[in-house]
N, C-alpha and C. Protein backbone atom coordinates (compact mmCIF):
# COMPACT_ATOMS: atom_id res chain seq x y z
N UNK A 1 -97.15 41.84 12.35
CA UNK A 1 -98.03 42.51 13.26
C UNK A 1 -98.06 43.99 12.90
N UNK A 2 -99.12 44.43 13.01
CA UNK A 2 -99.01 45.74 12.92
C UNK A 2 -100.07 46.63 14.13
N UNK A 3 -99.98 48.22 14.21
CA UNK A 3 -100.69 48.75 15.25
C UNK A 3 -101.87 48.72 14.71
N UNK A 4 -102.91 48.83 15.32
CA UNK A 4 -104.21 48.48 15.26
C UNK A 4 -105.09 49.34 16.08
N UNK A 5 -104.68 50.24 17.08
CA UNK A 5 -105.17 51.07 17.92
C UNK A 5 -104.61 51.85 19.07
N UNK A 6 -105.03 53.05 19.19
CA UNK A 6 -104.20 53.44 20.35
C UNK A 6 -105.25 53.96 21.03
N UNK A 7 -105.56 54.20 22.66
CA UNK A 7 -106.85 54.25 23.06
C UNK A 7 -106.53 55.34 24.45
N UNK A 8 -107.05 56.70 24.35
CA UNK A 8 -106.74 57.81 25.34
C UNK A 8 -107.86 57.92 26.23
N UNK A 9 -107.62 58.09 27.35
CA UNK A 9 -109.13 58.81 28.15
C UNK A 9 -109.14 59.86 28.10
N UNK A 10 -110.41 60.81 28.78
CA UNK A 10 -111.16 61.90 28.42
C UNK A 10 -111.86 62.43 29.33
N UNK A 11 -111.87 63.78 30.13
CA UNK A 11 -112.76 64.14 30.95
C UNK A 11 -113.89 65.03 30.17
N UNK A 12 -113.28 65.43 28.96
CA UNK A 12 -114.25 65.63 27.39
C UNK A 12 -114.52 65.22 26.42
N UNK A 13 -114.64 64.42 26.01
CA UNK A 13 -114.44 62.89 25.06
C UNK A 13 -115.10 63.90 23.71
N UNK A 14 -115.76 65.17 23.83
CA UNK A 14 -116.43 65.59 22.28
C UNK A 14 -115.24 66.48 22.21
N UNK A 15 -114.78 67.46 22.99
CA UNK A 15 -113.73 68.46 22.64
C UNK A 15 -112.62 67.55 22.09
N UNK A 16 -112.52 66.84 22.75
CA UNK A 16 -111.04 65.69 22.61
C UNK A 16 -110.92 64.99 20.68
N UNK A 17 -112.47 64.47 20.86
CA UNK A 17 -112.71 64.05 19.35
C UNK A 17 -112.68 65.11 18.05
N UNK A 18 -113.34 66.11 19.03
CA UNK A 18 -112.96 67.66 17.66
C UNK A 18 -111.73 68.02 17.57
N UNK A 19 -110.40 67.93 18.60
CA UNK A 19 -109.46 68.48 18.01
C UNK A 19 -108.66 67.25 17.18
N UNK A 20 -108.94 65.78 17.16
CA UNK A 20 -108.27 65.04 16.66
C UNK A 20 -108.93 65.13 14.94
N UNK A 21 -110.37 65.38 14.87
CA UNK A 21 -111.29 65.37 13.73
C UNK A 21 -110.69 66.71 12.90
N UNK A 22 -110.37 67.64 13.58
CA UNK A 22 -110.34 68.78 12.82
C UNK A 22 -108.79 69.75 12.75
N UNK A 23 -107.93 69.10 13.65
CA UNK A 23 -107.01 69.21 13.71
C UNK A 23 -105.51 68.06 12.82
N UNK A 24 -106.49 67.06 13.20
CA UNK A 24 -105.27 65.90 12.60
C UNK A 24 -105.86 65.15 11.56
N UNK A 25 -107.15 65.52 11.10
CA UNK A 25 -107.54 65.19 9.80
C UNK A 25 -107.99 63.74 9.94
N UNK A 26 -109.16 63.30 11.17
CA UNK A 26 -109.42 61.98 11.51
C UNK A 26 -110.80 61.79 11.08
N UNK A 27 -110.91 60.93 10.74
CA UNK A 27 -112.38 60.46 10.20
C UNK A 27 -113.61 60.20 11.68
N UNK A 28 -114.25 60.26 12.26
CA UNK A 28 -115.27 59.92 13.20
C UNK A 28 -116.06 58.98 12.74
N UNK A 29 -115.88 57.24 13.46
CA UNK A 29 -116.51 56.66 12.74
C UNK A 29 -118.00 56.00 13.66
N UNK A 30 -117.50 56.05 15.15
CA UNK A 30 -118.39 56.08 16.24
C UNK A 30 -118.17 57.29 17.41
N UNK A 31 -119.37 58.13 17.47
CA UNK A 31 -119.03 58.84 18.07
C UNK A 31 -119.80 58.70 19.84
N UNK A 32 -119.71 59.29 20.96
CA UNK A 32 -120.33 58.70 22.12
C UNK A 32 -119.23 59.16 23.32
N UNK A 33 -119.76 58.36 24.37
CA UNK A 33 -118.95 58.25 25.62
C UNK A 33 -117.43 57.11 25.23
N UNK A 34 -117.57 56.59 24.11
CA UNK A 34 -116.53 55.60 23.37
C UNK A 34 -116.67 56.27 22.19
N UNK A 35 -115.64 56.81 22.17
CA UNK A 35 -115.60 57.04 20.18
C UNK A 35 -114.44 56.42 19.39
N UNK A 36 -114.55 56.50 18.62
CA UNK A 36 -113.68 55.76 17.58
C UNK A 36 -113.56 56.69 16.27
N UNK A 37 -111.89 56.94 16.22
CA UNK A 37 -111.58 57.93 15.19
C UNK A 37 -110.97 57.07 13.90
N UNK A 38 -110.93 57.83 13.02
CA UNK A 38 -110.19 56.60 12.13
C UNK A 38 -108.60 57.34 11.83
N UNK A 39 -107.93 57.13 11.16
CA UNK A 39 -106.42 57.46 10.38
C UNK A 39 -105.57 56.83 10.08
N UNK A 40 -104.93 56.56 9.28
CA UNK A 40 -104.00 56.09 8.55
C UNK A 40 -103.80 54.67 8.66
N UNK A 41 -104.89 53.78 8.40
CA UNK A 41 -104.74 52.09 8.97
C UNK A 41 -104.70 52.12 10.01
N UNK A 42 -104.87 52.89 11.55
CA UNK A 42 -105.32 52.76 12.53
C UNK A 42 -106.80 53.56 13.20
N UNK A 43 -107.05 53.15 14.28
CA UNK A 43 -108.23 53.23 15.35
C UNK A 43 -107.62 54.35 16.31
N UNK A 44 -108.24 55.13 16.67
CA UNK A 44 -108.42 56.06 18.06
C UNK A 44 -108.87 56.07 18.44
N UNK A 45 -109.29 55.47 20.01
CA UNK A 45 -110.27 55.16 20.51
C UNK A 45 -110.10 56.66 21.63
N UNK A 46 -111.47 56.89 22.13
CA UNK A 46 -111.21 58.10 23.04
C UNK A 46 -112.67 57.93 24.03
N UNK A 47 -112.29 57.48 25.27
CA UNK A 47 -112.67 57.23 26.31
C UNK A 47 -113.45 58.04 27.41
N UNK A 48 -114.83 58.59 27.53
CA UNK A 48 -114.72 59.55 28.93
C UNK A 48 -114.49 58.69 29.85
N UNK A 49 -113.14 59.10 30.88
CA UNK A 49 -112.65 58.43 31.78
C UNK A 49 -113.84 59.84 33.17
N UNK A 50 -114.68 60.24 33.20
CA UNK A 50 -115.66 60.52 33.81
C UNK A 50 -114.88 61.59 34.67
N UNK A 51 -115.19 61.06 36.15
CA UNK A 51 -114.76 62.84 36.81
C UNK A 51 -113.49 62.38 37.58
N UNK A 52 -112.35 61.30 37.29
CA UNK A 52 -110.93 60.38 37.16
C UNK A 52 -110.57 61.93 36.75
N UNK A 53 -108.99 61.92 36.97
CA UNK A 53 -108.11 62.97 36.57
C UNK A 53 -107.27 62.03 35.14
N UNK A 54 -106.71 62.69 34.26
CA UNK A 54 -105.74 61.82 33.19
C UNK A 54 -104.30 62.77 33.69
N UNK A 55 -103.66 62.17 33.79
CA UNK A 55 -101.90 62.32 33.91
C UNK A 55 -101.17 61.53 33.26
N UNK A 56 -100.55 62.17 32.40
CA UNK A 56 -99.88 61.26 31.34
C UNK A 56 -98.11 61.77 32.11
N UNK A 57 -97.65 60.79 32.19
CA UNK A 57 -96.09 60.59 32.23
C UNK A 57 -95.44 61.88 31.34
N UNK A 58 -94.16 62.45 32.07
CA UNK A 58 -93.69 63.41 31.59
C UNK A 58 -93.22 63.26 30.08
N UNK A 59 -93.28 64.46 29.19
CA UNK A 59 -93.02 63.68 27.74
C UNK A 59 -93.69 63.02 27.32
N UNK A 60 -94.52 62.46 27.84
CA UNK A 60 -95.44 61.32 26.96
C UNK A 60 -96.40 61.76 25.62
N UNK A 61 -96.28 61.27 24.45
CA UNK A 61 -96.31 62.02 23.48
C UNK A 61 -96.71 61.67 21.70
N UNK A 62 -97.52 61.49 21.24
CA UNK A 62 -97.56 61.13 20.01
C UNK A 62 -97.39 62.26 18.90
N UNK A 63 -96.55 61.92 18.18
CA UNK A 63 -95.87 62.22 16.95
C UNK A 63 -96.74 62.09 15.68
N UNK A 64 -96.82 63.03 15.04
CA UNK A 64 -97.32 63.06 13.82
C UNK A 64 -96.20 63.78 12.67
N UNK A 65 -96.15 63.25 11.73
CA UNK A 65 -95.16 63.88 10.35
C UNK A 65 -96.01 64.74 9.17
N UNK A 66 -95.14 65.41 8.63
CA UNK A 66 -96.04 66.37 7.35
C UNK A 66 -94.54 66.16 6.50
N UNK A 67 -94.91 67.09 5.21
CA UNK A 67 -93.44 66.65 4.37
C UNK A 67 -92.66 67.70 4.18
N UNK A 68 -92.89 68.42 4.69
CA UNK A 68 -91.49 69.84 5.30
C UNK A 68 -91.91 70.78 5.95
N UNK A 69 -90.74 71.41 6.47
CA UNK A 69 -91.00 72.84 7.16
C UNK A 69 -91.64 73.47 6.79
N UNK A 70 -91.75 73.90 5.93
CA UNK A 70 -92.87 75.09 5.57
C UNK A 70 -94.40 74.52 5.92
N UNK A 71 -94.92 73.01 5.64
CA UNK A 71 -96.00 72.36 6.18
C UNK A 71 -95.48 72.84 8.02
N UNK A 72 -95.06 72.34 8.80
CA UNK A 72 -94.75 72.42 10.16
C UNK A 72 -95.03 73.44 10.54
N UNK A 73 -95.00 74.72 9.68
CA UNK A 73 -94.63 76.19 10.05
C UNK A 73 -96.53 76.87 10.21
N UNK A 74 -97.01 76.31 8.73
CA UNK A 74 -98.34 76.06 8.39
C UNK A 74 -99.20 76.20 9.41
N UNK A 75 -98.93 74.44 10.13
CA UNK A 75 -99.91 73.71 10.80
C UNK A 75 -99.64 74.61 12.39
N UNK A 76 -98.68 75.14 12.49
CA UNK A 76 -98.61 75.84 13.69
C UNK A 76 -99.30 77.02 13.92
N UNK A 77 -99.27 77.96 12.45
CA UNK A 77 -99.77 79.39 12.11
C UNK A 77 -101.56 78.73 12.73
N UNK A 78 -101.66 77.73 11.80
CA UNK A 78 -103.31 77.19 11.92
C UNK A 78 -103.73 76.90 13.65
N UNK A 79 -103.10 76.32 13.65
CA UNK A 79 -103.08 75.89 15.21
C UNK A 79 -103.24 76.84 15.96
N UNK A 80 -102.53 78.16 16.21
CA UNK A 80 -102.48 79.02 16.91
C UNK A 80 -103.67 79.83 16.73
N UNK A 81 -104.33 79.79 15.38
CA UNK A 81 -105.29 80.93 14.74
C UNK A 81 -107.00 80.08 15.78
N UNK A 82 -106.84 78.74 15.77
CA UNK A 82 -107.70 78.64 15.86
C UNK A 82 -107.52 77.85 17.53
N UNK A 83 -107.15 78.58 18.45
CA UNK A 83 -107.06 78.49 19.93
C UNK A 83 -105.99 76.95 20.31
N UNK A 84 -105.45 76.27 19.76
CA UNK A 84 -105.24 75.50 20.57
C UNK A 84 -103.91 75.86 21.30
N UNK A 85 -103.51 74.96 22.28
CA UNK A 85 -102.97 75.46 23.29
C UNK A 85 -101.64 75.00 22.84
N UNK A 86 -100.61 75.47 22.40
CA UNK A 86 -99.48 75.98 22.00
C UNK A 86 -98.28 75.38 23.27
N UNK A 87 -97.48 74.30 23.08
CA UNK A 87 -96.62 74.48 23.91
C UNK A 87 -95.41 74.97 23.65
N UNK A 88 -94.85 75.09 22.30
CA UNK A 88 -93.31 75.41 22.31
C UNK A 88 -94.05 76.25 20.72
N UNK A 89 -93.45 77.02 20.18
CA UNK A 89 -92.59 77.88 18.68
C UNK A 89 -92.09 76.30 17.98
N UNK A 90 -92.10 76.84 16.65
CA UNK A 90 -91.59 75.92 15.74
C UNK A 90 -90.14 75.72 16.18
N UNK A 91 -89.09 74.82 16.31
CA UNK A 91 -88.05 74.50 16.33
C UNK A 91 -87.39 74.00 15.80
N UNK A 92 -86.10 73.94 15.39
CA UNK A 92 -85.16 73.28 14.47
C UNK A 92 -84.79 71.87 16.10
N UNK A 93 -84.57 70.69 14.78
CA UNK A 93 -84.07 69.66 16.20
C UNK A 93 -83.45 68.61 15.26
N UNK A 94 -82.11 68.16 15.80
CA UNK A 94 -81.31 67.49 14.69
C UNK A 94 -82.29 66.18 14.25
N UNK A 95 -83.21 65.82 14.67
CA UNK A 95 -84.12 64.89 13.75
C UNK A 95 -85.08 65.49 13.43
N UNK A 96 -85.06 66.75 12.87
CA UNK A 96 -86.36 67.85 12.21
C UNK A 96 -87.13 68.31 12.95
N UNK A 97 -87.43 69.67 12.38
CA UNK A 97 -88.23 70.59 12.63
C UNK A 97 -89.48 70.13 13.23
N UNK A 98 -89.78 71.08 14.14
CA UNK A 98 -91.05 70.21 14.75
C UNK A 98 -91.76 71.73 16.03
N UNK A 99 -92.82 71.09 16.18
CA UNK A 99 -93.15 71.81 17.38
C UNK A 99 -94.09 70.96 18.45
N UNK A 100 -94.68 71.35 19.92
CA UNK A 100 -95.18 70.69 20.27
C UNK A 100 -97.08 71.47 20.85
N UNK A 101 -98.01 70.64 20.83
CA UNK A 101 -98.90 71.69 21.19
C UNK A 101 -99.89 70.52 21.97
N UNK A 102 -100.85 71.13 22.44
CA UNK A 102 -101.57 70.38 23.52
C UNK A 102 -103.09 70.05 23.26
N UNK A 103 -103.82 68.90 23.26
CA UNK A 103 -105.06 68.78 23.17
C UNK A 103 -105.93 68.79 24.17
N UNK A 104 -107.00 69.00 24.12
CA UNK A 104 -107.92 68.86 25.39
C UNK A 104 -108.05 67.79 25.73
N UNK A 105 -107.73 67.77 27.38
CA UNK A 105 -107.30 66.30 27.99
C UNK A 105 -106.10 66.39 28.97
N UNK A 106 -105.48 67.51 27.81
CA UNK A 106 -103.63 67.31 28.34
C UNK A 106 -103.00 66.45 27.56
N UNK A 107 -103.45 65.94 26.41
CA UNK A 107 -102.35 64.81 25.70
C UNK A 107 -101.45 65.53 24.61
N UNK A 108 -100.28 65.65 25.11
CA UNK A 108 -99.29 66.06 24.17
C UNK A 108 -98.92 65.69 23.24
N UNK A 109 -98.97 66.68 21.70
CA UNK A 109 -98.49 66.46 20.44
C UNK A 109 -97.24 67.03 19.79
N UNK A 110 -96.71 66.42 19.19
CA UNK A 110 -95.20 66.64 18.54
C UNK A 110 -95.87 66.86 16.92
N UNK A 111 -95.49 67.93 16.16
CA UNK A 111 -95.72 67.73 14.70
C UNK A 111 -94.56 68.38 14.15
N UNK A 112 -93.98 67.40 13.27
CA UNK A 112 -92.77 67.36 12.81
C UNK A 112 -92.22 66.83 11.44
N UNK A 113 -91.42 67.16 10.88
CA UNK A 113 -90.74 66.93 9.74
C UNK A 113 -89.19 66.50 10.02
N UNK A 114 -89.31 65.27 8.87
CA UNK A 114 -87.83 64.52 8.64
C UNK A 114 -86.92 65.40 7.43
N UNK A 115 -87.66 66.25 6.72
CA UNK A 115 -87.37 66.45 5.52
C UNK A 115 -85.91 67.08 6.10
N UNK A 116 -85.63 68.20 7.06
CA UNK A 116 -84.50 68.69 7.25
C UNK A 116 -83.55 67.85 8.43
N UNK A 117 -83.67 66.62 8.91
CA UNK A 117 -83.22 65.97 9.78
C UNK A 117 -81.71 65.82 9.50
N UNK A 118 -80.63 65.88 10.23
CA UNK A 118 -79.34 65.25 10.00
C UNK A 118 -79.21 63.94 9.20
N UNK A 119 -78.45 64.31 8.48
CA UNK A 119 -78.03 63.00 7.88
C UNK A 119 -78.06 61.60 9.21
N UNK A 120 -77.12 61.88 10.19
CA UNK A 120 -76.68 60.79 10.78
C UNK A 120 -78.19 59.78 11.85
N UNK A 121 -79.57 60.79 11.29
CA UNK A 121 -80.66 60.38 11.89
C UNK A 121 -81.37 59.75 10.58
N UNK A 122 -81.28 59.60 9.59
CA UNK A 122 -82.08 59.42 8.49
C UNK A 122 -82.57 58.27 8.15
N UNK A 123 -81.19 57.34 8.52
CA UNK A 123 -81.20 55.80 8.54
C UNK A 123 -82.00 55.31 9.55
N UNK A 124 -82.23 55.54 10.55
CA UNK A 124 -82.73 55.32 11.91
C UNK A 124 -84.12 55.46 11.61
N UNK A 125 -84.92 56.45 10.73
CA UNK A 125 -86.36 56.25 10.59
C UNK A 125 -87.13 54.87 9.96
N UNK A 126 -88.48 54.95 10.19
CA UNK A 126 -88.98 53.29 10.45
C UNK A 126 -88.87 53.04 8.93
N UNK A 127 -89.46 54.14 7.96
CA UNK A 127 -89.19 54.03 6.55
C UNK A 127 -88.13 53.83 5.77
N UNK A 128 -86.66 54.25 6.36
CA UNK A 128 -85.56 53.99 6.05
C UNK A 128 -85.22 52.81 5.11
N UNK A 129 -84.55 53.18 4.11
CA UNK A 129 -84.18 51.57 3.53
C UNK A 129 -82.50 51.12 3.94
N UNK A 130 -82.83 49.90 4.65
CA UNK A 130 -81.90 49.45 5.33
C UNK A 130 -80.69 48.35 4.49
């Protein structure tokens, strides 16, 4: 089995689709009141959930990876240059460097690197050879 889609609502479904398009490097393959993003062998679906509020659970959060700090450090400089909403500074965290920042919507992002992670976390990633 594998993932196949992950599907967010939207009280802006075009702002929402531009920061995933131009921020996380997503393809737009239907765009609308339903859009559909593409990336990495999966679907993003992005929903206007209309004049509904979205509240996502505390922490609730998708993760994206780059291949070191200095990428992490990068994507933050970029991030910041071009308005998005910033929740934490780059951080050191014993499973790598990372920071967190916010999309329109309110859906929280983690972007992060394994490259400096503790040893005793290394094994534990999905890529790991076991």
């Amino acid at each position: 089995m594998r993932l196949n889609h992950l599907s967010f609502p939207s009280n802006d479904v075009a702002a929402t689709v531009a920061f995933f398009e131009r921020q996380l490097g997503c393809r737009v393959e239907l765009a609308g009141p339903v859009s559909i993003l593409k990336r990495d062998g999966f679907d993003i679906v992005i929903e206007d959930c209309g004049d509904r509020s979205t509240v996502w659970p505390h922490n609730f959060h998708l993760g994206f990876e780059l291949p070191s700090a200095d990428d992490v450090r990068a994507m933050h400089q970029r991030f910041k240059q071009d308005g998005v909403t910033m929740k934490t500074e780059v951080f050191y965290h014993e499973r790598g460097s990372r920071f967190f920042c916010e999309a329109p919507g309110g859906l929280l992002f983690e972007i992060n690197t394994r490259a400096d992670a503790e040893e005793q976390y290394r094994r534990t990633f999905a890529d790991a050879v076991k």
